[in-house]
C-alpha atoms as a PDB file:
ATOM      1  CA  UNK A   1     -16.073  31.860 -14.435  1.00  0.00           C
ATOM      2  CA  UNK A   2     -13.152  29.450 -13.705  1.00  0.00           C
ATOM      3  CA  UNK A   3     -12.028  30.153  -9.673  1.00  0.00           C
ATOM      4  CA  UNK A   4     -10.213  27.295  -8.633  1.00  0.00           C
ATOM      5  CA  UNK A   5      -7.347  24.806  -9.890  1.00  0.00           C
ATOM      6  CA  UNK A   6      -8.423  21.301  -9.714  1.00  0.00           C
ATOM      7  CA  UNK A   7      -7.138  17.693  -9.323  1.00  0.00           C
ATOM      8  CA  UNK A   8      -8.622  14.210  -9.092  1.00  0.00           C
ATOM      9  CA  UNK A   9      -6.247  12.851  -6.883  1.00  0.00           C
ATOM     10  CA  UNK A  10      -5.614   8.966  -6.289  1.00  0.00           C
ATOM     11  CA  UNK A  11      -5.819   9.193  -2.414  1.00  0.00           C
ATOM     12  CA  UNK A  12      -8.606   8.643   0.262  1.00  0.00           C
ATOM     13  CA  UNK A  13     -10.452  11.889   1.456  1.00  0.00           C
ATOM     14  CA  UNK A  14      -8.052  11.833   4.862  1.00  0.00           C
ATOM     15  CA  UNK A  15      -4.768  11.211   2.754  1.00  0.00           C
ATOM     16  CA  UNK A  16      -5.840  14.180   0.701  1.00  0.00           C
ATOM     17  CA  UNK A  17      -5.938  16.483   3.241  1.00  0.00           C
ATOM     18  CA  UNK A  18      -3.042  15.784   5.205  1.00  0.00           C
ATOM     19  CA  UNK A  19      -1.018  15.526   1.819  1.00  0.00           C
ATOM     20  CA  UNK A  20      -2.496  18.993   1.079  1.00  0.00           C
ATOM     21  CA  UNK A  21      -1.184  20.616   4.660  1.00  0.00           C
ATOM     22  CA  UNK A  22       1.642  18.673   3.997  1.00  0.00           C
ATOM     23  CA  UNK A  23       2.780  20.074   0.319  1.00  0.00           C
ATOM     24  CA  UNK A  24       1.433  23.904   1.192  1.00  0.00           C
ATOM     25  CA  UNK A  25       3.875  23.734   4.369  1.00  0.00           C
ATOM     26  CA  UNK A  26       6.234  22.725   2.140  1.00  0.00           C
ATOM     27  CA  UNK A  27       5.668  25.855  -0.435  1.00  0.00           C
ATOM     28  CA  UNK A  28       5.598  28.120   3.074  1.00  0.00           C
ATOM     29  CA  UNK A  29       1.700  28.131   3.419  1.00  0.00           C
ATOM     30  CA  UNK A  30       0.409  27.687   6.724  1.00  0.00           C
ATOM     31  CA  UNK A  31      -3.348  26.467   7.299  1.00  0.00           C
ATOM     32  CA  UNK A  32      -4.983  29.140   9.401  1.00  0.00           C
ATOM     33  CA  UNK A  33      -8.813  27.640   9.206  1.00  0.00           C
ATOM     34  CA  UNK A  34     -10.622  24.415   8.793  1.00  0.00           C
ATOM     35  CA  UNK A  35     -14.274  24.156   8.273  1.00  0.00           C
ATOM     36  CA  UNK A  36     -15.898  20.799   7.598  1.00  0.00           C
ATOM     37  CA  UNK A  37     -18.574  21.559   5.821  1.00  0.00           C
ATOM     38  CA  UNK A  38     -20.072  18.033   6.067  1.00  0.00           C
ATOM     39  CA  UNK A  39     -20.202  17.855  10.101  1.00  0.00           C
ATOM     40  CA  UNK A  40     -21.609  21.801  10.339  1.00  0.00           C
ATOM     41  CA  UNK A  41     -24.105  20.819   7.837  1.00  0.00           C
ATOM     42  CA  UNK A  42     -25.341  17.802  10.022  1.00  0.00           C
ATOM     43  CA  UNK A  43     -24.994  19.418  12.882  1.00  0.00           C
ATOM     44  CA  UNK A  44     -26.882  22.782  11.862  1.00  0.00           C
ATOM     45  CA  UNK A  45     -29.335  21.520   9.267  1.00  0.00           C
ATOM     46  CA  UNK A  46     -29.411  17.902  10.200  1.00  0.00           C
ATOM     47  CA  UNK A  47     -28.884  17.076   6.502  1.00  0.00           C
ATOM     48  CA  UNK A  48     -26.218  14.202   5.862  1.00  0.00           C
ATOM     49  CA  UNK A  49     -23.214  16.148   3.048  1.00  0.00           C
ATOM     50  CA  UNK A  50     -20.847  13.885   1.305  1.00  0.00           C
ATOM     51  CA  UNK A  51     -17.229  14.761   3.072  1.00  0.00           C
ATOM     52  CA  UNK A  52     -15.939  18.601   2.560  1.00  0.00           C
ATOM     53  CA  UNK A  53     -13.163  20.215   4.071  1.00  0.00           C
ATOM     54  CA  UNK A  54     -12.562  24.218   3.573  1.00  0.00           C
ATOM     55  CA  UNK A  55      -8.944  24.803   4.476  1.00  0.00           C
ATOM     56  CA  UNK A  56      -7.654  28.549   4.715  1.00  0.00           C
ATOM     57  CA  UNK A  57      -4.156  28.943   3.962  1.00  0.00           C
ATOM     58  CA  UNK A  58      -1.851  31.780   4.494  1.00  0.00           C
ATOM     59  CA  UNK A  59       1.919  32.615   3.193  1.00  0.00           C
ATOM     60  CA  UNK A  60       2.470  35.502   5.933  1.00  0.00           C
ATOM     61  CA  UNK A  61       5.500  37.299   3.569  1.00  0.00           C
ATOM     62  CA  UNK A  62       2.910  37.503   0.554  1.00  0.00           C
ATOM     63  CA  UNK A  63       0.157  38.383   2.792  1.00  0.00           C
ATOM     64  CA  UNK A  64       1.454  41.293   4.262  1.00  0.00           C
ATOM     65  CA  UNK A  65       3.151  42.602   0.943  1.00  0.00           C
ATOM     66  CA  UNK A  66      -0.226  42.350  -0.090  1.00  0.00           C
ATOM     67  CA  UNK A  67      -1.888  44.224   2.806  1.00  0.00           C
ATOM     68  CA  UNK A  68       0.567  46.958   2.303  1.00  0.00           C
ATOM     69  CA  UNK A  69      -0.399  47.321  -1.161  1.00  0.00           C
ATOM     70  CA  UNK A  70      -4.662  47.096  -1.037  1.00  0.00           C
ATOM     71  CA  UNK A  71      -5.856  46.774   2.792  1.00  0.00           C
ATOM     72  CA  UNK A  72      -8.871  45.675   1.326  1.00  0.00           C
ATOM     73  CA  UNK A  73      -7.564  42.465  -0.189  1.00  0.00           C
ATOM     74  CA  UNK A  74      -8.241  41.086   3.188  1.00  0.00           C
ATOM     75  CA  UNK A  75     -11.435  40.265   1.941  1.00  0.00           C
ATOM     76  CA  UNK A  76      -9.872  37.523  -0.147  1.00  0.00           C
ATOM     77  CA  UNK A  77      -7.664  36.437   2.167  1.00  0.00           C
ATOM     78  CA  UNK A  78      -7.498  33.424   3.315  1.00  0.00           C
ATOM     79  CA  UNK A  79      -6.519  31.483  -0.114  1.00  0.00           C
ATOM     80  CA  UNK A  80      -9.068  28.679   0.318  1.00  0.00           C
ATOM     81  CA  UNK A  81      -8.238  25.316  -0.562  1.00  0.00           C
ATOM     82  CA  UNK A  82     -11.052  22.601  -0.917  1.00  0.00           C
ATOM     83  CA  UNK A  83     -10.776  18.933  -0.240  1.00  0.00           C
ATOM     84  CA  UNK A  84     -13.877  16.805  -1.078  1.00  0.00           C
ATOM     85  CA  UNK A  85     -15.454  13.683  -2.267  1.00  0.00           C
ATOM     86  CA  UNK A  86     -17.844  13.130  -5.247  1.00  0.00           C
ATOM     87  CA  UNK A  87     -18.980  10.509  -7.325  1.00  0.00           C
ATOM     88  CA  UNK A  88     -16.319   7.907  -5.171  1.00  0.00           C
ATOM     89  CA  UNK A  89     -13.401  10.231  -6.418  1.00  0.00           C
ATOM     90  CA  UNK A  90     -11.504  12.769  -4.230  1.00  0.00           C
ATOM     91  CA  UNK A  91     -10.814  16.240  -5.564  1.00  0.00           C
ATOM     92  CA  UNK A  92      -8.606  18.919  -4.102  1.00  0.00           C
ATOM     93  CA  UNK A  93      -9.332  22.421  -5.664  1.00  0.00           C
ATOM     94  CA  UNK A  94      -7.214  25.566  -4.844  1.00  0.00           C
ATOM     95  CA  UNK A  95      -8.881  29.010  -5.184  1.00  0.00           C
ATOM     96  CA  UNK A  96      -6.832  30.619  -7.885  1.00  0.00           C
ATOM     97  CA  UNK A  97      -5.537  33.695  -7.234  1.00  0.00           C
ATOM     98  CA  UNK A  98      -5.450  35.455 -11.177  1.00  0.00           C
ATOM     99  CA  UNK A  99      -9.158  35.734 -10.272  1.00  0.00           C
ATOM    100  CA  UNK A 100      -7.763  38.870  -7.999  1.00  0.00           C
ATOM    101  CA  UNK A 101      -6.597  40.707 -11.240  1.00  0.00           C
ATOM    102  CA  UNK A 102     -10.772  41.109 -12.485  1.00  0.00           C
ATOM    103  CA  UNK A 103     -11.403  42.595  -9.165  1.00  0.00           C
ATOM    104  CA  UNK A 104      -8.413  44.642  -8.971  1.00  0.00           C
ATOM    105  CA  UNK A 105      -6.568  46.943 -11.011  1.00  0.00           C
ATOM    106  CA  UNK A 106      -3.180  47.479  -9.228  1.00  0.00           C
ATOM    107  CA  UNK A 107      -0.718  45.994 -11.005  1.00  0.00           C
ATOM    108  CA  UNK A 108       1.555  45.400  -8.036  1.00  0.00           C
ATOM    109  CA  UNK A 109      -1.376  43.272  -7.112  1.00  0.00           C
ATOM    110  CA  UNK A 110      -1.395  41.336 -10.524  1.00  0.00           C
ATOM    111  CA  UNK A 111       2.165  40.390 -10.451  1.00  0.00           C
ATOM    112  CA  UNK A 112       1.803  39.303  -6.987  1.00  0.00           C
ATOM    113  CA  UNK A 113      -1.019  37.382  -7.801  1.00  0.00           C
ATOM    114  CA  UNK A 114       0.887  35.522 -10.222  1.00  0.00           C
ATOM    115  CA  UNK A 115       3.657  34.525  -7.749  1.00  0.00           C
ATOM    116  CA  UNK A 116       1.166  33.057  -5.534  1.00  0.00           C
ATOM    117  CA  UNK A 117      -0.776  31.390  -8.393  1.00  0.00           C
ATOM    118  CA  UNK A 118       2.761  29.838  -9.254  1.00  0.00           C
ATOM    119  CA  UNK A 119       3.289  28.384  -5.760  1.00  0.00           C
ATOM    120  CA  UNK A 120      -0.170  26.650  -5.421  1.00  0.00           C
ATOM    121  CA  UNK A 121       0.180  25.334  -9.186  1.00  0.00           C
ATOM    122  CA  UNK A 122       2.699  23.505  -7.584  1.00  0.00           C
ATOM    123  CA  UNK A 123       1.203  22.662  -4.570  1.00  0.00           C
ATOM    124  CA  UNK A 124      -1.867  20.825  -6.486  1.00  0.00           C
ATOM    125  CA  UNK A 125       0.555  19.028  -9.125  1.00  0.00           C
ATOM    126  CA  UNK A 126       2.860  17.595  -6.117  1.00  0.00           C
ATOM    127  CA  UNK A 127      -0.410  16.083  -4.516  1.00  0.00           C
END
């Protein structure tokens, strides 16, 4: 199964990341989260983790019409957003949200999903 939206993008890890906050802010998404998977990896497991950021972003008007509809979407809530580097190449994948529709069957849901898919489409092709 396909989850994410994802682009090789011609930026350093660092540039990636801030042009990510900077483009979501942009399309009114806020970051509310960042894990770096690489540091709690060292620091828990002592294992060294190529750089990977987790960021958890939140448009608070589609959020709450969501909540409103299904208070149990908050279980997919944040909309997760990955920065990370392999192979020498950084990628930015966005969690895409049409993967809501095969766990839910409200189709006030769907078509919201699809508005929010819309937004981070553009977010990832303005990176």
């Amino acid at each position: 199964m396909i989850y994410g939206m994802t682009k090789i993008v011609n930026l350093s890890f660092e540039a990636a990341i801030e042009k990510v906050k900077e483009q979501l802010q942009k399309f009114g998404f806020g970051i509310l989260t960042t894990i770096d998977v690489q540091e709690t990896i060292k620091k828990k497991l002592n294992i060294d983790f190529p750089k990977y950021i987790i960021l958890g972003a939140c448009n608070p008007p589609y959020a709450y019409k969501a909540l409103t509809i299904d208070d149990q979407i908050g279980l997919l809530l944040p909309c997760n957003i990955i920065v990370y580097e392999k192979d020498k190449k950084t990628y930015v994948s966005i969690f895409d949200p049409n993967v809501i529709k095969s766990l839910n069957d409200q189709e006030e849901i769907h078509h919201l999903a699809e508005e929010i898919r819309l937004k981070l489409k553009n977010v990832l092709e303005t990176i």
